[in-house]
C-alpha atoms as a PDB file:
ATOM      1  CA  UNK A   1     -71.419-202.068 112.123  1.00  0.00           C
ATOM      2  CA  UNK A   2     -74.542-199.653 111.482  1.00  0.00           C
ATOM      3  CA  UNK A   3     -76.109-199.443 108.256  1.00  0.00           C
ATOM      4  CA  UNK A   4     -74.629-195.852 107.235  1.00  0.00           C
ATOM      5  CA  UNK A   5     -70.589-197.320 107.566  1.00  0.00           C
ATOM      6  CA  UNK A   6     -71.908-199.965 105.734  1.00  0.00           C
ATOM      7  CA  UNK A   7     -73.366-198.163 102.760  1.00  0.00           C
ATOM      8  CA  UNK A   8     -70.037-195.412 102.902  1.00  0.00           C
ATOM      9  CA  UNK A   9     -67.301-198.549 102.830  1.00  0.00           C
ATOM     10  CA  UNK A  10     -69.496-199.956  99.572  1.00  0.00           C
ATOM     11  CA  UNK A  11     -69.303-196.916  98.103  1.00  0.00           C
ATOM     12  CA  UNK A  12     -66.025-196.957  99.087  1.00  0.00           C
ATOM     13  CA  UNK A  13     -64.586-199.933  97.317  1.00  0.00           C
ATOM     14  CA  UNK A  14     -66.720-199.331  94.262  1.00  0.00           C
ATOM     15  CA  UNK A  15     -64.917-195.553  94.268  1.00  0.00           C
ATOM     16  CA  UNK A  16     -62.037-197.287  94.186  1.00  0.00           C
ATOM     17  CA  UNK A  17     -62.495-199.609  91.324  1.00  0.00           C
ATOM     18  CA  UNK A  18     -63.846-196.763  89.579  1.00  0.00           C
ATOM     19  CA  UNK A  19     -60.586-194.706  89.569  1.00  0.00           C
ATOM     20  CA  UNK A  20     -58.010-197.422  89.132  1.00  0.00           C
ATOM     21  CA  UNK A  21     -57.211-196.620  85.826  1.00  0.00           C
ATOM     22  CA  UNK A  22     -56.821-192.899  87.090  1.00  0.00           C
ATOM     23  CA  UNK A  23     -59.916-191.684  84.851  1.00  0.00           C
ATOM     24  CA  UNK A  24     -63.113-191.652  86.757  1.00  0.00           C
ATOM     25  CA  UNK A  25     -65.359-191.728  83.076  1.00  0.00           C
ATOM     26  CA  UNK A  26     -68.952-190.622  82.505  1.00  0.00           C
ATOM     27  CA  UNK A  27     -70.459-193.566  83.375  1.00  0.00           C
ATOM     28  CA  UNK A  28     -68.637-195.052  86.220  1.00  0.00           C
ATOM     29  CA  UNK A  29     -69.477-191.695  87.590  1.00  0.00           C
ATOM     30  CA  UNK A  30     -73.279-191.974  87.280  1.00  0.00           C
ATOM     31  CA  UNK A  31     -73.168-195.584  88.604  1.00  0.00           C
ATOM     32  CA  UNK A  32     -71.614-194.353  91.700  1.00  0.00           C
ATOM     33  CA  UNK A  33     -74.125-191.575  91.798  1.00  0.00           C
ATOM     34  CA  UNK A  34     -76.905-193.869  91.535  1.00  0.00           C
ATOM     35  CA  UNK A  35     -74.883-195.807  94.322  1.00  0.00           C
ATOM     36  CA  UNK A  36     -75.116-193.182  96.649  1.00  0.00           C
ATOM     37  CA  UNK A  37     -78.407-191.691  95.959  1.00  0.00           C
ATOM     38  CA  UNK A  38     -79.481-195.711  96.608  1.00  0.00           C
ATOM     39  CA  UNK A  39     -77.711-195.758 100.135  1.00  0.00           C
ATOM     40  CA  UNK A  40     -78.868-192.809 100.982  1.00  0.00           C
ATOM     41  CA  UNK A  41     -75.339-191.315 101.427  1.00  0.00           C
ATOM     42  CA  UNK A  42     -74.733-187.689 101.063  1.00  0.00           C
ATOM     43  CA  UNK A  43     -72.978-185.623  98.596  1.00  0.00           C
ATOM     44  CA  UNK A  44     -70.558-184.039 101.865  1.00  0.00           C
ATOM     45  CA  UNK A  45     -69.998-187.897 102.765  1.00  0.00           C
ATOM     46  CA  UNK A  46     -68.705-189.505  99.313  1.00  0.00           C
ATOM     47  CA  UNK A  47     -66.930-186.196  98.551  1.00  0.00           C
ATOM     48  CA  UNK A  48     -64.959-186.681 101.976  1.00  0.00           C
ATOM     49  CA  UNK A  49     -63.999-190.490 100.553  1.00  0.00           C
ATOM     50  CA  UNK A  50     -63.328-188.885  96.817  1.00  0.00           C
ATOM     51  CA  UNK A  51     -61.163-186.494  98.228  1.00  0.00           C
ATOM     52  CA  UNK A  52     -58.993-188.852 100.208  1.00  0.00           C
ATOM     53  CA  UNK A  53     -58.731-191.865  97.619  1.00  0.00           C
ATOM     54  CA  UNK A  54     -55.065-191.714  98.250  1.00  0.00           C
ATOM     55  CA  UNK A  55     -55.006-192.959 101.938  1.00  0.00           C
ATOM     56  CA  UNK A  56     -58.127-195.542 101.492  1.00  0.00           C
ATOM     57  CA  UNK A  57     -58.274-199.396 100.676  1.00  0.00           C
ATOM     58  CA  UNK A  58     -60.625-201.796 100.689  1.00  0.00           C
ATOM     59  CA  UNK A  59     -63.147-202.614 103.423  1.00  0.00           C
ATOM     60  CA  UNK A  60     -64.217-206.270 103.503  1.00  0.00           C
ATOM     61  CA  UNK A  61     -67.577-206.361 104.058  1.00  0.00           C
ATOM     62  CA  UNK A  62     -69.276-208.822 107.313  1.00  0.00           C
ATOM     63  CA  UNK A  63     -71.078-211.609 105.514  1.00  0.00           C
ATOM     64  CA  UNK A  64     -70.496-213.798 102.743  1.00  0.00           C
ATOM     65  CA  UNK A  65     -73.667-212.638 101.046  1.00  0.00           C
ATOM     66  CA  UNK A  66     -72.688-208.668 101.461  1.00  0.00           C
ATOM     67  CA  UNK A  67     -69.058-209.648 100.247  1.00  0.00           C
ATOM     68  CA  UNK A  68     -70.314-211.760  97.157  1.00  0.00           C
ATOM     69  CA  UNK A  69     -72.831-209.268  96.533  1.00  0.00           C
ATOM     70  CA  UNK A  70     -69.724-206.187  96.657  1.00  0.00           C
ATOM     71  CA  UNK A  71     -67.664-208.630  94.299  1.00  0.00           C
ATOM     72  CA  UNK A  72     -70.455-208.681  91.716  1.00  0.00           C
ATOM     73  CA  UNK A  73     -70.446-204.544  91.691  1.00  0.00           C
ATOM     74  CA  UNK A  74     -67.055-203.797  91.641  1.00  0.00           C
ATOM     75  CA  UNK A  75     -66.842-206.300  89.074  1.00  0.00           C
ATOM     76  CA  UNK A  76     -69.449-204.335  86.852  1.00  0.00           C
ATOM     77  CA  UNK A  77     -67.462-201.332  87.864  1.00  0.00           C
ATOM     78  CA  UNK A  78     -64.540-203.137  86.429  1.00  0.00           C
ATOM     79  CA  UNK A  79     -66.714-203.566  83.498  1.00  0.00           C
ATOM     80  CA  UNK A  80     -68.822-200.521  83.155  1.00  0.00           C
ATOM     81  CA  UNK A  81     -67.100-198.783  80.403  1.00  0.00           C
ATOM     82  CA  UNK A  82     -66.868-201.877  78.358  1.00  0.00           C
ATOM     83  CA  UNK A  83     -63.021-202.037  78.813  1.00  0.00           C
ATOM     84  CA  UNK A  84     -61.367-203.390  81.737  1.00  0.00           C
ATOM     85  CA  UNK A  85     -58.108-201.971  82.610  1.00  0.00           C
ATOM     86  CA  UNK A  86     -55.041-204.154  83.993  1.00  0.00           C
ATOM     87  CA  UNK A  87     -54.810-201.887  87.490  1.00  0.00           C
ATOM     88  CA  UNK A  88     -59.648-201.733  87.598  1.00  0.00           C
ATOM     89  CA  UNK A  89     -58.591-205.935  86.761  1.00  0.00           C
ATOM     90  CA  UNK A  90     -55.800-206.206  89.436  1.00  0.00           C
ATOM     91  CA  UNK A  91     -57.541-204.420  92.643  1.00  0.00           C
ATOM     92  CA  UNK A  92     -60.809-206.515  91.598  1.00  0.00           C
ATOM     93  CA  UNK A  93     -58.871-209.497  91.672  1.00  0.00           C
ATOM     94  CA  UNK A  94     -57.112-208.278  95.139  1.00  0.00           C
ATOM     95  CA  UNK A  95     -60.979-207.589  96.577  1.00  0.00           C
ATOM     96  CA  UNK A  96     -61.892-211.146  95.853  1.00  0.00           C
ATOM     97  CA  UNK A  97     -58.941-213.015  97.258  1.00  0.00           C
ATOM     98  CA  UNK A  98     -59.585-210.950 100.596  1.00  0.00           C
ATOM     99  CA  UNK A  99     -62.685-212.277 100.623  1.00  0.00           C
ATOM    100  CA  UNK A 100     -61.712-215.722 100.076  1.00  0.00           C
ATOM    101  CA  UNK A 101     -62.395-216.169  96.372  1.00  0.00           C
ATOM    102  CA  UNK A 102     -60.042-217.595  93.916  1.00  0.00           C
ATOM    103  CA  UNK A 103     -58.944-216.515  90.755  1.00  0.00           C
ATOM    104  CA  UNK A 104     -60.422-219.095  88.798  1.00  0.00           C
ATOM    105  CA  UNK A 105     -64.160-218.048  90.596  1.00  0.00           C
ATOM    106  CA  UNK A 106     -63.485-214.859  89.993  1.00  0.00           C
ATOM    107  CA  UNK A 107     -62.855-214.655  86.585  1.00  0.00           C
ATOM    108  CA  UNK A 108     -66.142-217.123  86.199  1.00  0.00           C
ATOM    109  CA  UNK A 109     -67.693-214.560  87.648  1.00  0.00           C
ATOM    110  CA  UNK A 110     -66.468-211.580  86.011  1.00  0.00           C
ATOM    111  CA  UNK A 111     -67.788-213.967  82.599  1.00  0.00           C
ATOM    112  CA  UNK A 112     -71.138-214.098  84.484  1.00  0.00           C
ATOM    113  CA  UNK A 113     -71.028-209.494  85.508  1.00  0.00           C
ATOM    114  CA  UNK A 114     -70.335-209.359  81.752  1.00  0.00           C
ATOM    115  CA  UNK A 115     -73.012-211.530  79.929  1.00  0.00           C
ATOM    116  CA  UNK A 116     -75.501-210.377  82.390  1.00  0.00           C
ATOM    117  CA  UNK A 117     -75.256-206.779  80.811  1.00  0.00           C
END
């Protein structure tokens, strides 16, 4: 997979983090700016995945590291607002048992996301 589908399915799964509670809010907005402005992605291409949030799911990224590394930001997306929503909770949870990590990892994680900010 080249480098451009990989930075547009991590935007991707963070997008869809960030509107699981059906509010995209201040703040999980400009982290996913500062997402895309990182990746290099343009404004056409994460407005084409905005615009069809209904019909996407989660991409699970190639390696270990880039999935571990996708767990830890959608997990700050989770956490971003400081309030983490049952359905932003739920689809985090779902991302990390794709990816092979169980729920008692995960949550030491999410513990780990949140005392590191």
């Amino acid at each position: 997979m080249d480098r451009q589908q990989k930075a547009l399915d991590y935007f991707q799964n963070l997008y869809l983090i960030a509107i699981a509670d059906g509010n995209l809010q201040e703040n999980e907005r400009t982290f996913l700016v500062q997402v895309a402005k990182q990746m290099g992605l343009s404004l056409r291409e994460t407005a084409n995945i905005m615009m069809n949030n209904a019909s996407l799911d989660f991409i699970v990224p190639e390696t270990a590291e880039e999935q571990i590394a996708q767990l830890e930001d959608v997990i700050m997306m989770m956490t971003i607002d400081s309030k983490i929503q049952d359905k932003e909770y739920d689809l985090c949870l779902k991302f990390a048992q794709r990816i092979g990590v169980p729920k008692h990892e995960f949550e030491k994680l999410v513990m780990e996301v949140i005392n590191r900010n």
